[in-house]
Protein backbone atom coordinates (compact mmCIF):
# COMPACT_ATOMS: atom_id res chain seq x y z
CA UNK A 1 0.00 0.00 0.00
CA UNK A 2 0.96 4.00 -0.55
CA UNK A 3 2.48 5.43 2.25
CA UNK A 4 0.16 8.28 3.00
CA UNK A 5 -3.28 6.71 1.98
CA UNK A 6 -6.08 7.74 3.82
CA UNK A 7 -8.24 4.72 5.05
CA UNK A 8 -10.51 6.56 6.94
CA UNK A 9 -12.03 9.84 9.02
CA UNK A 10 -14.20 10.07 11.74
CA UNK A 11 -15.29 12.20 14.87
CA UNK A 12 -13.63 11.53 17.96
CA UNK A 13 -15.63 11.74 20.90
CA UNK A 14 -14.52 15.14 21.68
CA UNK A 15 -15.85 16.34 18.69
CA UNK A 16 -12.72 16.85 16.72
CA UNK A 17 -11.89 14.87 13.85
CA UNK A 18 -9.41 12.12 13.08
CA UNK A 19 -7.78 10.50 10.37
CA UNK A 20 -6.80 6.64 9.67
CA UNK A 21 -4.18 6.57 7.53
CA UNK A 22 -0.87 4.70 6.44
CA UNK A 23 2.14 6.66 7.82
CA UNK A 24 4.79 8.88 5.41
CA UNK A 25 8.22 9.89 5.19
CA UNK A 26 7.12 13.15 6.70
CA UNK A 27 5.48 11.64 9.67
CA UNK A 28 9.12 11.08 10.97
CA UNK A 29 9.31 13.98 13.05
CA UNK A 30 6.03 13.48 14.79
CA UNK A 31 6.76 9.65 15.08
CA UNK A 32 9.47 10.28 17.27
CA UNK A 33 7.90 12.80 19.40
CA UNK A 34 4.98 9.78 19.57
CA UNK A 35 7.02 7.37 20.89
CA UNK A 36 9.60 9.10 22.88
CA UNK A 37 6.53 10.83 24.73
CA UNK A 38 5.07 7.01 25.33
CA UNK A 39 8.31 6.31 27.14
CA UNK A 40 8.59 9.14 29.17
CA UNK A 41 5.34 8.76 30.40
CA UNK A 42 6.58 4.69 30.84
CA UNK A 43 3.08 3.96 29.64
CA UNK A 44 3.02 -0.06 28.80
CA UNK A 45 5.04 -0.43 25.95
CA UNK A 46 7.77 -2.32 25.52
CA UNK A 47 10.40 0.15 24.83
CA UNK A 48 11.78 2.09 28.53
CA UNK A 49 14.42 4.25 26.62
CA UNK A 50 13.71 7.27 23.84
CA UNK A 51 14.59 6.62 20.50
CA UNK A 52 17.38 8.56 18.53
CA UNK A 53 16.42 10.18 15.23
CA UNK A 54 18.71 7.67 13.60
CA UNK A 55 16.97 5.19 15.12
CA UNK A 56 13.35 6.32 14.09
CA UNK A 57 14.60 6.91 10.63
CA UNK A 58 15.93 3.17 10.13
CA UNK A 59 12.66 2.12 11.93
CA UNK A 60 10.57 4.07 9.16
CA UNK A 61 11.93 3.69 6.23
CA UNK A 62 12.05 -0.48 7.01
CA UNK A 63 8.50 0.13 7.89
CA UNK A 64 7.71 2.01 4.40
CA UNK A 65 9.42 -0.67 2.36
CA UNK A 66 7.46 -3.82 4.11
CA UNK A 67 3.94 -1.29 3.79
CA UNK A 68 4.57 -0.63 0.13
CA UNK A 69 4.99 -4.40 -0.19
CA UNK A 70 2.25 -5.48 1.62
CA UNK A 71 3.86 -7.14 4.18
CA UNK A 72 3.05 -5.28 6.65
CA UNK A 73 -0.17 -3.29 7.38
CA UNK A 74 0.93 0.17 9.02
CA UNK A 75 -1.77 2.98 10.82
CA UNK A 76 -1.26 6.11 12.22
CA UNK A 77 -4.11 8.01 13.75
CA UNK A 78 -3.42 12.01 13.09
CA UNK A 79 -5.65 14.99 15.25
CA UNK A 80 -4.96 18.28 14.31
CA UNK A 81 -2.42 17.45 11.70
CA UNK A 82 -0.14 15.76 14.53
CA UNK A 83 0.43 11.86 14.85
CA UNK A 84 -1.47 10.54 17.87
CA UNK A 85 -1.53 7.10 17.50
CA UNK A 86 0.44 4.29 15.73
CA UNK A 87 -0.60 0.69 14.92
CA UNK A 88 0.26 -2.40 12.82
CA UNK A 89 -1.08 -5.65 11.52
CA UNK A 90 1.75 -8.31 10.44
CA UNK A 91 2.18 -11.82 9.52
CA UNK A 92 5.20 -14.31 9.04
CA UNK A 93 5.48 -14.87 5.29
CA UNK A 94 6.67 -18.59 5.48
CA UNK A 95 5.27 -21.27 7.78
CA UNK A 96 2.54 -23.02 8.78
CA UNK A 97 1.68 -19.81 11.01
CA UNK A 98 1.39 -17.56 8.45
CA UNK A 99 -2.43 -17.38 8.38
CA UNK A 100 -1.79 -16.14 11.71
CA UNK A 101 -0.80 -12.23 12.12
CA UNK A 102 0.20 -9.78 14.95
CA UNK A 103 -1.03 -6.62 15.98
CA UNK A 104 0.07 -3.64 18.47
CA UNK A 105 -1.61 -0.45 18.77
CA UNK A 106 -0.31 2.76 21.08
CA UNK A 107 -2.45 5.99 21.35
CA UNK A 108 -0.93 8.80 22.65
CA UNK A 109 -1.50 10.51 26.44
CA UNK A 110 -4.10 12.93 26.26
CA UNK A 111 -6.12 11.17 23.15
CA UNK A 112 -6.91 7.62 25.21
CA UNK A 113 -10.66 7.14 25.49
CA UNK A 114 -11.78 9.43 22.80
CA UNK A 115 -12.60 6.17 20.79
CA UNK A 116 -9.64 6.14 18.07
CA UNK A 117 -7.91 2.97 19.90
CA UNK A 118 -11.53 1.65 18.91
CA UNK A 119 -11.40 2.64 15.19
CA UNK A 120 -7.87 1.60 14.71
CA UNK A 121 -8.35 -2.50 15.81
CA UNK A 122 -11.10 -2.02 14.30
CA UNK A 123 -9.52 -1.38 11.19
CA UNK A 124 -6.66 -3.62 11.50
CA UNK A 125 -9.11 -5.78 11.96
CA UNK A 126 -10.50 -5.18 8.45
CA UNK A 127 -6.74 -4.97 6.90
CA UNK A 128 -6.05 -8.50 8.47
CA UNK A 129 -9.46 -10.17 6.61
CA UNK A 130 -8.42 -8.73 3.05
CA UNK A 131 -4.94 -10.03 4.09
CA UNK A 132 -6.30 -13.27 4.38
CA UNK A 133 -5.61 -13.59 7.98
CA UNK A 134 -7.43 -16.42 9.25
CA UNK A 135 -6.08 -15.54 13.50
CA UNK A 136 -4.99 -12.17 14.92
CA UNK A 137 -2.84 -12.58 18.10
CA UNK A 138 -1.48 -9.71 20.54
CA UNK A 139 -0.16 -9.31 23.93
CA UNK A 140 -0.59 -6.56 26.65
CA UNK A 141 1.37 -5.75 29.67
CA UNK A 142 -1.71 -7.34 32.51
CA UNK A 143 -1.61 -3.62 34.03
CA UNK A 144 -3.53 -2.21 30.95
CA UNK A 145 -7.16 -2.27 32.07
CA UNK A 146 -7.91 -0.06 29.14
CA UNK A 147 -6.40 -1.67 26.37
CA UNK A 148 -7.92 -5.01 27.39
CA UNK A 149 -10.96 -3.80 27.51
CA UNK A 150 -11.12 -1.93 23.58
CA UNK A 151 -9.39 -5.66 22.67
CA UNK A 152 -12.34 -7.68 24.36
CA UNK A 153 -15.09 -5.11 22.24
CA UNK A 154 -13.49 -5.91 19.31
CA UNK A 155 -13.51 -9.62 20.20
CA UNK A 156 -10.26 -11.10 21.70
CA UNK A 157 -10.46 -13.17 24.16
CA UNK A 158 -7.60 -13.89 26.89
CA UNK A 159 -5.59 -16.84 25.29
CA UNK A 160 -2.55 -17.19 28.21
CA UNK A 161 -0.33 -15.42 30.55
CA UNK A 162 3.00 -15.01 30.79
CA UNK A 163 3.87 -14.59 34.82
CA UNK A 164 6.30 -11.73 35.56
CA UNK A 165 7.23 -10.97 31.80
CA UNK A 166 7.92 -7.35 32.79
CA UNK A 167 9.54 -5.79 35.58
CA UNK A 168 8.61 -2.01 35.53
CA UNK A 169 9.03 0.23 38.14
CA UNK A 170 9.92 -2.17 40.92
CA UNK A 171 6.93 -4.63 40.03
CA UNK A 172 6.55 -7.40 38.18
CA UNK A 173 4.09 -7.29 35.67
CA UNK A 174 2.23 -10.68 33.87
CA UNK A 175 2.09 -10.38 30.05
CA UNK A 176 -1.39 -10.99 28.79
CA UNK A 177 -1.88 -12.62 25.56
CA UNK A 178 -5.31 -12.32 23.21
CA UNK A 179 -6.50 -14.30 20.04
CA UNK A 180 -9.06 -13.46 17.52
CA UNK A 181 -10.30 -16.52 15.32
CA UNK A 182 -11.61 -13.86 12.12
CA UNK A 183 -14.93 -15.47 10.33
C-alpha cells in the first residue's frame, strides 16, 4: 500500500476529527515525538528508553518498504495534523503460522478514550481479513485495564499469561496474551 493513503475519518468523541491513515516519510518527526513521549510517560510499551532520530529513521523507512509491499499493514491516527496514535497488523510470510498475524496499537496521552484505539483495531481488523488472515494474536502488559478492555469489544479473548514478563518500576508485571479466530 501508498504510504500516506487515507483509510478513513471520523469524529472523535470530543468532537474533533481524526484521520486513519498509512504513515509517510514526513510523519518522521512526529513519530518520534509519539514514541519518545510514550516512554517518558513509561506507559506499557515495551520500549523504557527514547529513540534517537537515527533510530526512528531506520525504523521508518524499514517500515515504508514492508507497507509498500504489503507485508506489513501500518496505521497512524493524526488529530490536528499531529500523529497521535500508531498501529500495525503483520504476519510471518513462510510457515505453517502464516495465516496467523500480529497486531500492536499505542495511542498517545491525552487522546486515550476518545474512541480512536476503537477505530484503529477495528480497522486492523478489516486490513487483516483482506490479508487473508485467518487468527490475529497480541499481547498486553496485565496492568492495561484499558487496552484489554477496547481488545475484548473488538472480540479477543484472553488466550494465556505469561507470569512476571515485565519488571517495571519495581513490580513485576504478567504479560497478557489475546486471540481473535476472524470469520
Amino acid at each position: 500500500m501508498k504510504p500516506g493513503t487515507v483509510i478513513r475519518k471520523f469524529t472523535a468523541r470530543d468532537g474533533r476529527e481524526a484521520v486513519l491513515r498509512t504513515p509517510a516519510w514526513n510523519d518522521l518527526d512526529d513519530l518520534l515525538d509519539f514514541i519518545n513521549s510514550l516512554v517518558e510517560e513509561r506507559a506499557d510499551i515495551l520500549m523504557d528508553e527514547k529513540v534517537s532520530m537515527e533510530e526512528e529513521n531506520d525504523w521508518l523507512s524499514k517500515a515504508l518498504t514492508r507497507l509498500e509491499k504489503d507485508e506489513t499493514f501500518y496505521l497512524v491516527a493524526e488529530v490536528n495534523g499531529k500523529v497521535v496514535g500508531n498501529s500495525e497488523v503483520s504476519r510471518k510470510m513462510k510457515g505453517y503460522d502464516r495465516h496467523a498475524g500480529t497486531i500492536g496499537i499505542a495511542i498517545r496521552h491525552g487522546y486515550r478514550d476518545l474512541g480512536i484505539g476503537t477505530e484503529m483495531i477495528n480497522t486492523l481488523i478489516e486490513r487483516a481479513r483482506a490479508m487473508d488472515l485467518k487468527v490475529l494474536m497480541l499481547s498486553a502488559f496485565a496492568s492495561n485495564d484499558r487496552a484489554r478492555h477496547v481488545y475484548q469489544e473488538a472480540g479477543f479473548s484472553e488466550t494465556g499469561r505469561i507470569p512476571k514478563k515485565f519488571f517495571k518500576e519495581g513490580k513485576y508485571i504478567d504479560e497478557i496474551l489475546m486471540a481473535k479466530v476472524l470469520e
